[in-house]
PDB file of N, CA and C in Angstrom:
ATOM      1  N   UNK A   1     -10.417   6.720  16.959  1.00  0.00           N
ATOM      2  CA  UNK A   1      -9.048   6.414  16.615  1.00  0.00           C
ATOM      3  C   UNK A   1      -8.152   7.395  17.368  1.00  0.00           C
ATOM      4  N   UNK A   2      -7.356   6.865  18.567  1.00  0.00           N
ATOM      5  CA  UNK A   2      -6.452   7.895  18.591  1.00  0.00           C
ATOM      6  C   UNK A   2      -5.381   7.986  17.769  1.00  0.00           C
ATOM      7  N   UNK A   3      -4.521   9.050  18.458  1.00  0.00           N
ATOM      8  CA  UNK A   3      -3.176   9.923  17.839  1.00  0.00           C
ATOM      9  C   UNK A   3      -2.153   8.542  17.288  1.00  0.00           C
ATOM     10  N   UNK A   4      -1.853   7.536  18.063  1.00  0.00           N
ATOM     11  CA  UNK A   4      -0.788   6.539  17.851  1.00  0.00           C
ATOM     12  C   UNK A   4      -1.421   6.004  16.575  1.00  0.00           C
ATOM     13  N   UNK A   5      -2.568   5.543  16.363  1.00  0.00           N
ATOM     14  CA  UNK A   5      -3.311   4.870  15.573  1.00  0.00           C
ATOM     15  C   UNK A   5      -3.429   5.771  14.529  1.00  0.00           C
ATOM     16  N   UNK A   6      -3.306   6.976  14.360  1.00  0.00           N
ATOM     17  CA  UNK A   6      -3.723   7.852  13.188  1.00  0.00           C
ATOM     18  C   UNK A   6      -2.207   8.080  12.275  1.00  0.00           C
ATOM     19  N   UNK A   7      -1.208   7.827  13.794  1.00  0.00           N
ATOM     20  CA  UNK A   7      -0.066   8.232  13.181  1.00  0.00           C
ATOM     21  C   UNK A   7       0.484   6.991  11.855  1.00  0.00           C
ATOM     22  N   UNK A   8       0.827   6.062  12.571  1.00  0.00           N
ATOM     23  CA  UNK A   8       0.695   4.397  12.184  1.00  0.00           C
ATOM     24  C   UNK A   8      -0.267   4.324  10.802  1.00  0.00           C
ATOM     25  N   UNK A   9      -1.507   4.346  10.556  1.00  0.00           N
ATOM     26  CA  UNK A   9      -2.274   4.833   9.863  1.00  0.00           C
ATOM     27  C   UNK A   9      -1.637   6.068   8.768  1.00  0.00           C
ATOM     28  N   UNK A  10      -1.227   6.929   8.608  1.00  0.00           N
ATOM     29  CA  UNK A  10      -0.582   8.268   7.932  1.00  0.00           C
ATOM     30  C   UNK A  10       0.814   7.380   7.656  1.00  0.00           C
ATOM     31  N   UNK A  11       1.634   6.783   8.290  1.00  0.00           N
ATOM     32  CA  UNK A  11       2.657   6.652   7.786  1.00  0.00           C
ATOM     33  C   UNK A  11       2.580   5.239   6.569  1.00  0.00           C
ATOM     34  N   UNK A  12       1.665   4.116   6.895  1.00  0.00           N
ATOM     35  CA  UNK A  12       1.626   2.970   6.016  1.00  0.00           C
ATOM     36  C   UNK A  12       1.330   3.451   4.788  1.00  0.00           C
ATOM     37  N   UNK A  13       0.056   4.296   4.848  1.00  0.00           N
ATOM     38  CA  UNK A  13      -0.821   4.776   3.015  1.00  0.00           C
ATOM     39  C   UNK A  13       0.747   5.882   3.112  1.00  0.00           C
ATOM     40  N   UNK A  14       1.488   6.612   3.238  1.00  0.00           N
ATOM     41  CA  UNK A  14       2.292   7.443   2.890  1.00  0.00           C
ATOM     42  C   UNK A  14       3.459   6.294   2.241  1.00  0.00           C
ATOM     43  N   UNK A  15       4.134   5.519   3.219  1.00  0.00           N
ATOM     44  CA  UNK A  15       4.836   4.643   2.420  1.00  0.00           C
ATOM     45  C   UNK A  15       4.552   3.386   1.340  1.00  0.00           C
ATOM     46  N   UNK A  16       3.379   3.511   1.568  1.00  0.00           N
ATOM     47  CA  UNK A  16       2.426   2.382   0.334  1.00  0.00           C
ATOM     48  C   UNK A  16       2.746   3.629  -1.093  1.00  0.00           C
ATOM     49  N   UNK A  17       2.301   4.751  -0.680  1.00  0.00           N
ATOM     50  CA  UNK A  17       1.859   5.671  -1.891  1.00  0.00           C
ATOM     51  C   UNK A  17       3.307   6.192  -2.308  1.00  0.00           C
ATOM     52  N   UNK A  18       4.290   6.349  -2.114  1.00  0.00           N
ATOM     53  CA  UNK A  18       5.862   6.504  -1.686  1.00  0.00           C
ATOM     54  C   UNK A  18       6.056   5.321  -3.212  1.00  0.00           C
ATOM     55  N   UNK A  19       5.756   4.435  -2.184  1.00  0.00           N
ATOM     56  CA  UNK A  19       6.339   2.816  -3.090  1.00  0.00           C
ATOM     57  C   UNK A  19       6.189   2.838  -4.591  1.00  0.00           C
ATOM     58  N   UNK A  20       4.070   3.191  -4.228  1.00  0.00           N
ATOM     59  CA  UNK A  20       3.853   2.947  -5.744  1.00  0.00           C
ATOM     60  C   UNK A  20       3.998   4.001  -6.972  1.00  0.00           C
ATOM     61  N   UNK A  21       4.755   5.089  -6.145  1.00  0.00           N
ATOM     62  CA  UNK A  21       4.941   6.553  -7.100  1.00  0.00           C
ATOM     63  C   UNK A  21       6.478   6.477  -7.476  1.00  0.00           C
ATOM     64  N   UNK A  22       7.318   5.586  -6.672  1.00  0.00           N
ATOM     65  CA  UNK A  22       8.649   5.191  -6.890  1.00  0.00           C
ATOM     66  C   UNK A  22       8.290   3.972  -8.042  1.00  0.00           C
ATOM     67  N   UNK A  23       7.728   3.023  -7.876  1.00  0.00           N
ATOM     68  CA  UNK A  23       7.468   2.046  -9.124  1.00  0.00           C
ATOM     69  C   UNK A  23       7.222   2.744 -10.542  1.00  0.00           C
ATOM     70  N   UNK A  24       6.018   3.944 -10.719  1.00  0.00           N
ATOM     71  CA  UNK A  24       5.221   4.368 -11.444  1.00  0.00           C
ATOM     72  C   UNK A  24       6.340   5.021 -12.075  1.00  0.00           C
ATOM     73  N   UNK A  25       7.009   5.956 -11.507  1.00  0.00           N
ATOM     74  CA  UNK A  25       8.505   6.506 -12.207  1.00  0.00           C
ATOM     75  C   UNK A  25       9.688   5.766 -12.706  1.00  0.00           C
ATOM     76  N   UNK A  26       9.575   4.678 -12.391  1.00  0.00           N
ATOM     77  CA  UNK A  26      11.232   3.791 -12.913  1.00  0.00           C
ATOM     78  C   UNK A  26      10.780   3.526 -14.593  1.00  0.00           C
ATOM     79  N   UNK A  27      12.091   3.223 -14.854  1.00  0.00           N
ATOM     80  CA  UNK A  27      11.883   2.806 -16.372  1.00  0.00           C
ATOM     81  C   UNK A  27      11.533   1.617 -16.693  1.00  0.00           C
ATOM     82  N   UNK A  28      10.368   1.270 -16.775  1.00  0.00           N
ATOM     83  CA  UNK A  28       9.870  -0.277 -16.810  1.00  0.00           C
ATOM     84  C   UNK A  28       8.393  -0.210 -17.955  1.00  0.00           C
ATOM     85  N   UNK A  29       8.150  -1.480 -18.329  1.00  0.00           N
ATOM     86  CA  UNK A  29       6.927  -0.591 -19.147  1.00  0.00           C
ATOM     87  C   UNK A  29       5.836  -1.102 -18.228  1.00  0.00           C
ATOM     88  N   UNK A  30       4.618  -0.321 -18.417  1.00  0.00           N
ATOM     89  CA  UNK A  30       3.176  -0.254 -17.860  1.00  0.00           C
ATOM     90  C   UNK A  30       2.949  -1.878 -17.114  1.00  0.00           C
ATOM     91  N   UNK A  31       2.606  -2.787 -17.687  1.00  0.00           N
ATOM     92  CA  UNK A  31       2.213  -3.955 -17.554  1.00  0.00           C
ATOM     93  C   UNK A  31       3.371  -5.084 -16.231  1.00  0.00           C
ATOM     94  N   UNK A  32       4.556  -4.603 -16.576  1.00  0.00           N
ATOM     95  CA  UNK A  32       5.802  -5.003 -15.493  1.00  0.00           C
ATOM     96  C   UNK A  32       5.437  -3.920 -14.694  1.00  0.00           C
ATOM     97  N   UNK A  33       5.108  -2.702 -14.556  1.00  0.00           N
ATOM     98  CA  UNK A  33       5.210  -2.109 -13.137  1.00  0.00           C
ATOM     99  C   UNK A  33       3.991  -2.471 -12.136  1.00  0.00           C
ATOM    100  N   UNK A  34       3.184  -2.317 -13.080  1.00  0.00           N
ATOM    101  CA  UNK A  34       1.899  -3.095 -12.102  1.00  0.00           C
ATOM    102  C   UNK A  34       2.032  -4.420 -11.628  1.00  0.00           C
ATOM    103  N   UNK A  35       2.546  -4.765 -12.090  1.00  0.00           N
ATOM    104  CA  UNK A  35       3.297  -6.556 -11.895  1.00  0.00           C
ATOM    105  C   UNK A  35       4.117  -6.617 -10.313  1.00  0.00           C
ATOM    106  N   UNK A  36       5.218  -5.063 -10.149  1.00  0.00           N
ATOM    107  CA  UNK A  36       5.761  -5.219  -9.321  1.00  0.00           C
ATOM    108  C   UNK A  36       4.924  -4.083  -8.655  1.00  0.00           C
ATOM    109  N   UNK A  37       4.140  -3.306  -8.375  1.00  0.00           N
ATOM    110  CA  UNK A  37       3.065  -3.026  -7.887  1.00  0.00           C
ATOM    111  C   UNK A  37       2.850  -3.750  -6.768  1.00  0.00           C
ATOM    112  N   UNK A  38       1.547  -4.721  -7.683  1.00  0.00           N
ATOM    113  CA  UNK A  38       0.825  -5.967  -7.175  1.00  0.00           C
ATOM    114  C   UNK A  38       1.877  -6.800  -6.241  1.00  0.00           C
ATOM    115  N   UNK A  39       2.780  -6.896  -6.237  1.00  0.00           N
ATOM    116  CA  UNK A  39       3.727  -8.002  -5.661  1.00  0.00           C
ATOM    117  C   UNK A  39       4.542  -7.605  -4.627  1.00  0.00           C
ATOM    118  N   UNK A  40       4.615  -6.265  -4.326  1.00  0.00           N
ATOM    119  CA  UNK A  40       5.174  -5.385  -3.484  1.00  0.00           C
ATOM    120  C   UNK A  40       3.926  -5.096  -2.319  1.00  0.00           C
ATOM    121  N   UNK A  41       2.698  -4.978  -2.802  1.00  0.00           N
ATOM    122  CA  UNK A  41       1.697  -4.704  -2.170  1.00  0.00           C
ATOM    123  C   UNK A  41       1.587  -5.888  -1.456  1.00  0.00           C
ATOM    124  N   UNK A  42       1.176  -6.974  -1.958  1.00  0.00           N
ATOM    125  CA  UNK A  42       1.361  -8.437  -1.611  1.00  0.00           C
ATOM    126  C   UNK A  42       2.467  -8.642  -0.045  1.00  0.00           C
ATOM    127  N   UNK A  43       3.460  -8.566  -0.378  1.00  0.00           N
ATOM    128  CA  UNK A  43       4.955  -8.892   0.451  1.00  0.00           C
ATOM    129  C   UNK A  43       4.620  -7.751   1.691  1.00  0.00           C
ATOM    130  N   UNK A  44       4.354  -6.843   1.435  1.00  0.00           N
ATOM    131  CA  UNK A  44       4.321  -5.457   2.347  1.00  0.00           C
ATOM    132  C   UNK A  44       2.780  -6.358   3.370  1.00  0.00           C
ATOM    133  N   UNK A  45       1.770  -6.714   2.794  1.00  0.00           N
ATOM    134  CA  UNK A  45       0.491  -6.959   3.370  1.00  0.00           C
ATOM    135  C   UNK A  45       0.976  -8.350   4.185  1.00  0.00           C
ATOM    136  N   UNK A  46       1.524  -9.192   3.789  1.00  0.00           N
ATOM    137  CA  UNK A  46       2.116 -10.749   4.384  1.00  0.00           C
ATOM    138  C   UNK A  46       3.228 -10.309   5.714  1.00  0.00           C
ATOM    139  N   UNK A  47       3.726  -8.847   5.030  1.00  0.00           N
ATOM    140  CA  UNK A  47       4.990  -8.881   6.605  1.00  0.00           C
ATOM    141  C   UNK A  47       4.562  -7.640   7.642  1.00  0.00           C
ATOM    142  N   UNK A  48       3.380  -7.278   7.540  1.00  0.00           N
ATOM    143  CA  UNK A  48       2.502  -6.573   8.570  1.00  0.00           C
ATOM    144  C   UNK A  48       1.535  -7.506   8.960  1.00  0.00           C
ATOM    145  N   UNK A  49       1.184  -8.787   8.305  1.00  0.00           N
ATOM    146  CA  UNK A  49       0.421  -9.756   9.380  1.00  0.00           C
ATOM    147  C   UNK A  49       1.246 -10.367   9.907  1.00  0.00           C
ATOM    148  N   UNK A  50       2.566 -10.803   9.662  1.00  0.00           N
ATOM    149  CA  UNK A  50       3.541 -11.355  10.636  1.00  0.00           C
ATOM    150  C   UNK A  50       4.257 -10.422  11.921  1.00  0.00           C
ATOM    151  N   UNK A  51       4.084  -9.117  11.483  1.00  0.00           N
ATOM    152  CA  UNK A  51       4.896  -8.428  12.390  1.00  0.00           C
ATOM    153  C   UNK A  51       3.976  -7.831  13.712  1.00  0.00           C
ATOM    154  N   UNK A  52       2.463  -7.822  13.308  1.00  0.00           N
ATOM    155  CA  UNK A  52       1.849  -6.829  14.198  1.00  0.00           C
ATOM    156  C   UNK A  52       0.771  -7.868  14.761  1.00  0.00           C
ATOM    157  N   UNK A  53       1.242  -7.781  16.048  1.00  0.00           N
ATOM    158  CA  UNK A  53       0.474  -8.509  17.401  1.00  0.00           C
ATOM    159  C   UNK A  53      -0.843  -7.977  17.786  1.00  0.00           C
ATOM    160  N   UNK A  54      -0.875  -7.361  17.565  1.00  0.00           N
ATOM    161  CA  UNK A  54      -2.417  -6.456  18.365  1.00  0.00           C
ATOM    162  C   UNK A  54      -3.519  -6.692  17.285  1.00  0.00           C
ATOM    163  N   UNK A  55      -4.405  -7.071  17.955  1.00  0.00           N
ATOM    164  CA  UNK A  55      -5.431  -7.496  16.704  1.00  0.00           C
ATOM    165  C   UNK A  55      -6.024  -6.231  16.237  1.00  0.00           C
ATOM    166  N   UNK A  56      -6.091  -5.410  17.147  1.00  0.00           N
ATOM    167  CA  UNK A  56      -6.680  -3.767  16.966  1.00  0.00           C
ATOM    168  C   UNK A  56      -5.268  -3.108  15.548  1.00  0.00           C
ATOM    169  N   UNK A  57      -4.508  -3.443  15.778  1.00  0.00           N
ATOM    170  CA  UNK A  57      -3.295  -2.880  14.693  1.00  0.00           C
ATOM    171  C   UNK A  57      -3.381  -3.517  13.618  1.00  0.00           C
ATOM    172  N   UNK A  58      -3.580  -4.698  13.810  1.00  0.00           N
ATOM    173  CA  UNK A  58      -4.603  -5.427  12.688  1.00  0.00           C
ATOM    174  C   UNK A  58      -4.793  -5.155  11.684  1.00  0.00           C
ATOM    175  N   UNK A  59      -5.848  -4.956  12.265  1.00  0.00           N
ATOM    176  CA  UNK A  59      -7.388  -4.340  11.559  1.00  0.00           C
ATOM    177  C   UNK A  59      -6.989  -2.928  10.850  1.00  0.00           C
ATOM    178  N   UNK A  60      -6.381  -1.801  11.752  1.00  0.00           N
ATOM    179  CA  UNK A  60      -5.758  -0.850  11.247  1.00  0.00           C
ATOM    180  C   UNK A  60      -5.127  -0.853   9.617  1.00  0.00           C
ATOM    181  N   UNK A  61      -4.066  -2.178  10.329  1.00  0.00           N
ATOM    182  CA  UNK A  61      -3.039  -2.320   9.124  1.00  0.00           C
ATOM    183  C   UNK A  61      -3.773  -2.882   7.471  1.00  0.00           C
ATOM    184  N   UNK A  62      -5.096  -3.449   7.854  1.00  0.00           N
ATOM    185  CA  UNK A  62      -5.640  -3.934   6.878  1.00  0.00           C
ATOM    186  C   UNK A  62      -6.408  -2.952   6.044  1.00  0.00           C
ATOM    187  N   UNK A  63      -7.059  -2.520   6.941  1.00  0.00           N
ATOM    188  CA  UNK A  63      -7.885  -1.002   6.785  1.00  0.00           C
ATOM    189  C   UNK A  63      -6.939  -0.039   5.829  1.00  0.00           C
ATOM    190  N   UNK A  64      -5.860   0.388   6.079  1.00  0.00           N
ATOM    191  CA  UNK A  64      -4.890   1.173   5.813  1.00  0.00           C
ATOM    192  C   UNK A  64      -4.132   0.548   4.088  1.00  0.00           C
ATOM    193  N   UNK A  65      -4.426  -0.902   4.022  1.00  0.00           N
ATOM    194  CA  UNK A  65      -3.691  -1.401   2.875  1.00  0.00           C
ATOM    195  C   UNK A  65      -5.075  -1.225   1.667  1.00  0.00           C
ATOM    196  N   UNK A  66      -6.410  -1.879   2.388  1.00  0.00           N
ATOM    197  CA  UNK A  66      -7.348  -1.906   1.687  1.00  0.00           C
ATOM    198  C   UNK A  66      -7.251  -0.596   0.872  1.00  0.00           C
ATOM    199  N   UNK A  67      -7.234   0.570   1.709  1.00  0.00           N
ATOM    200  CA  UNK A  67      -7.376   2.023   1.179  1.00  0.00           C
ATOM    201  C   UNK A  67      -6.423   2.193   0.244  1.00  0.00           C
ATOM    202  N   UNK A  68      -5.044   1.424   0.292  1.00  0.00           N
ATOM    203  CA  UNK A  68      -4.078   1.853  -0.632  1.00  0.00           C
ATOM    204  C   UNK A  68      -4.124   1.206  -2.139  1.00  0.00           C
ATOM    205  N   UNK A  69      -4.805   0.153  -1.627  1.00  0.00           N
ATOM    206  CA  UNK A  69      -5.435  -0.940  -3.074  1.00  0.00           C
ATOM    207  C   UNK A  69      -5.759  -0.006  -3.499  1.00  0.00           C
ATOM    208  N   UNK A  70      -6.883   0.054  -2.975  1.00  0.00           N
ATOM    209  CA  UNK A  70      -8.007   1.427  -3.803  1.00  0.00           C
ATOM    210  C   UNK A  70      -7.281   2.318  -4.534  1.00  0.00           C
ATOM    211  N   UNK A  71      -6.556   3.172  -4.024  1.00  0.00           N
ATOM    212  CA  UNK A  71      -5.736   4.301  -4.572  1.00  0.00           C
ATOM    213  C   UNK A  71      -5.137   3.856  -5.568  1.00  0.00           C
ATOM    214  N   UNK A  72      -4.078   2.773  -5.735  1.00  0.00           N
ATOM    215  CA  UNK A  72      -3.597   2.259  -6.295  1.00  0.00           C
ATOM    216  C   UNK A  72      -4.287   1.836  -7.805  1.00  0.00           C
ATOM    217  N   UNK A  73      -5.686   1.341  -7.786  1.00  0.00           N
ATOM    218  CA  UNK A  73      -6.485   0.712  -8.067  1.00  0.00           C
ATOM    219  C   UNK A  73      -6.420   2.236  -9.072  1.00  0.00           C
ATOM    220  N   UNK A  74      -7.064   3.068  -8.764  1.00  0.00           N
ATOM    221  CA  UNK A  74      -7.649   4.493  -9.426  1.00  0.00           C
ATOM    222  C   UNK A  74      -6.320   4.736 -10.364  1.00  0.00           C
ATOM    223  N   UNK A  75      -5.623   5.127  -9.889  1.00  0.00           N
ATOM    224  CA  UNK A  75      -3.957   5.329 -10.169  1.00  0.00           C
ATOM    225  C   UNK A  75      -3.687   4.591 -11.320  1.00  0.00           C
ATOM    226  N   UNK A  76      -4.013   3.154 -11.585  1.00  0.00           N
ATOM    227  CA  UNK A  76      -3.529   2.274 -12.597  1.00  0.00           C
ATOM    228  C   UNK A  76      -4.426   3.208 -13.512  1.00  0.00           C
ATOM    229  N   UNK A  77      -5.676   2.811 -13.179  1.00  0.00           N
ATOM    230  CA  UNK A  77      -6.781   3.134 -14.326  1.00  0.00           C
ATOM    231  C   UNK A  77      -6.510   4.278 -14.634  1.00  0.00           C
ATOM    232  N   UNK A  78      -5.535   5.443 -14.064  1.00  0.00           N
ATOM    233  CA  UNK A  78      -6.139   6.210 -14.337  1.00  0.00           C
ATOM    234  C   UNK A  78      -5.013   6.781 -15.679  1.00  0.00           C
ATOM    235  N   UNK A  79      -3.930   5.766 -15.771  1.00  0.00           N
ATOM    236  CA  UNK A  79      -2.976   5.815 -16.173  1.00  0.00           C
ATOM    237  C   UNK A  79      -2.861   5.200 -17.727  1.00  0.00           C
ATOM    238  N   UNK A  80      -3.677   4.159 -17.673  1.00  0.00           N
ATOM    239  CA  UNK A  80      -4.416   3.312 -18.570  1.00  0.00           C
ATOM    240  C   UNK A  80      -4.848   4.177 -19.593  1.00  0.00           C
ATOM    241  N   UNK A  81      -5.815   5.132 -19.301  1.00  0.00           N
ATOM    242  CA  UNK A  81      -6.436   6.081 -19.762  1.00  0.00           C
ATOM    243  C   UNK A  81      -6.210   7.294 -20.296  1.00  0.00           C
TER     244      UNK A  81
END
């Protein structure tokens, strides 16, 4: 992976994790934030397959969302709990 790709990479999970720590703080209850979570994650994943041409950025961009599921994923549960 180079530098462009790492950068690109660092900035998506930073503004994915941005998003969902801005959701996690608003005044909404548990069940609606994950709601807009999920649906933000969604919209964000639909307008990086429309926007990015390079199949290699792709893959990146998918790579990079998958990981933020995940996080995300831990984060709910862990909140749950």
């Amino acid at each position: 992976m180079n530098r462009s790709e790492k950068t690109l990479l660092s900035f998506l999970v930073g503004a994915a994790a941005g998003l969902a720590a801005g959701f996690l703080f608003a005044p909404a209850t548990g069940k609606k934030t994950r709601t807009k979570i999920s649906n933000k994650a969604n919209e964000l994943k639909e307008d990086l397959k429309e926007n990015i041409d390079s199949e290699k950025l792709r893959g990146l961009a998918n790579s990079a969302l998958t990981e933020v599921e995940k996080y995300g994923q831990k984060f709910t549960e862990a909140l749950k709990n």
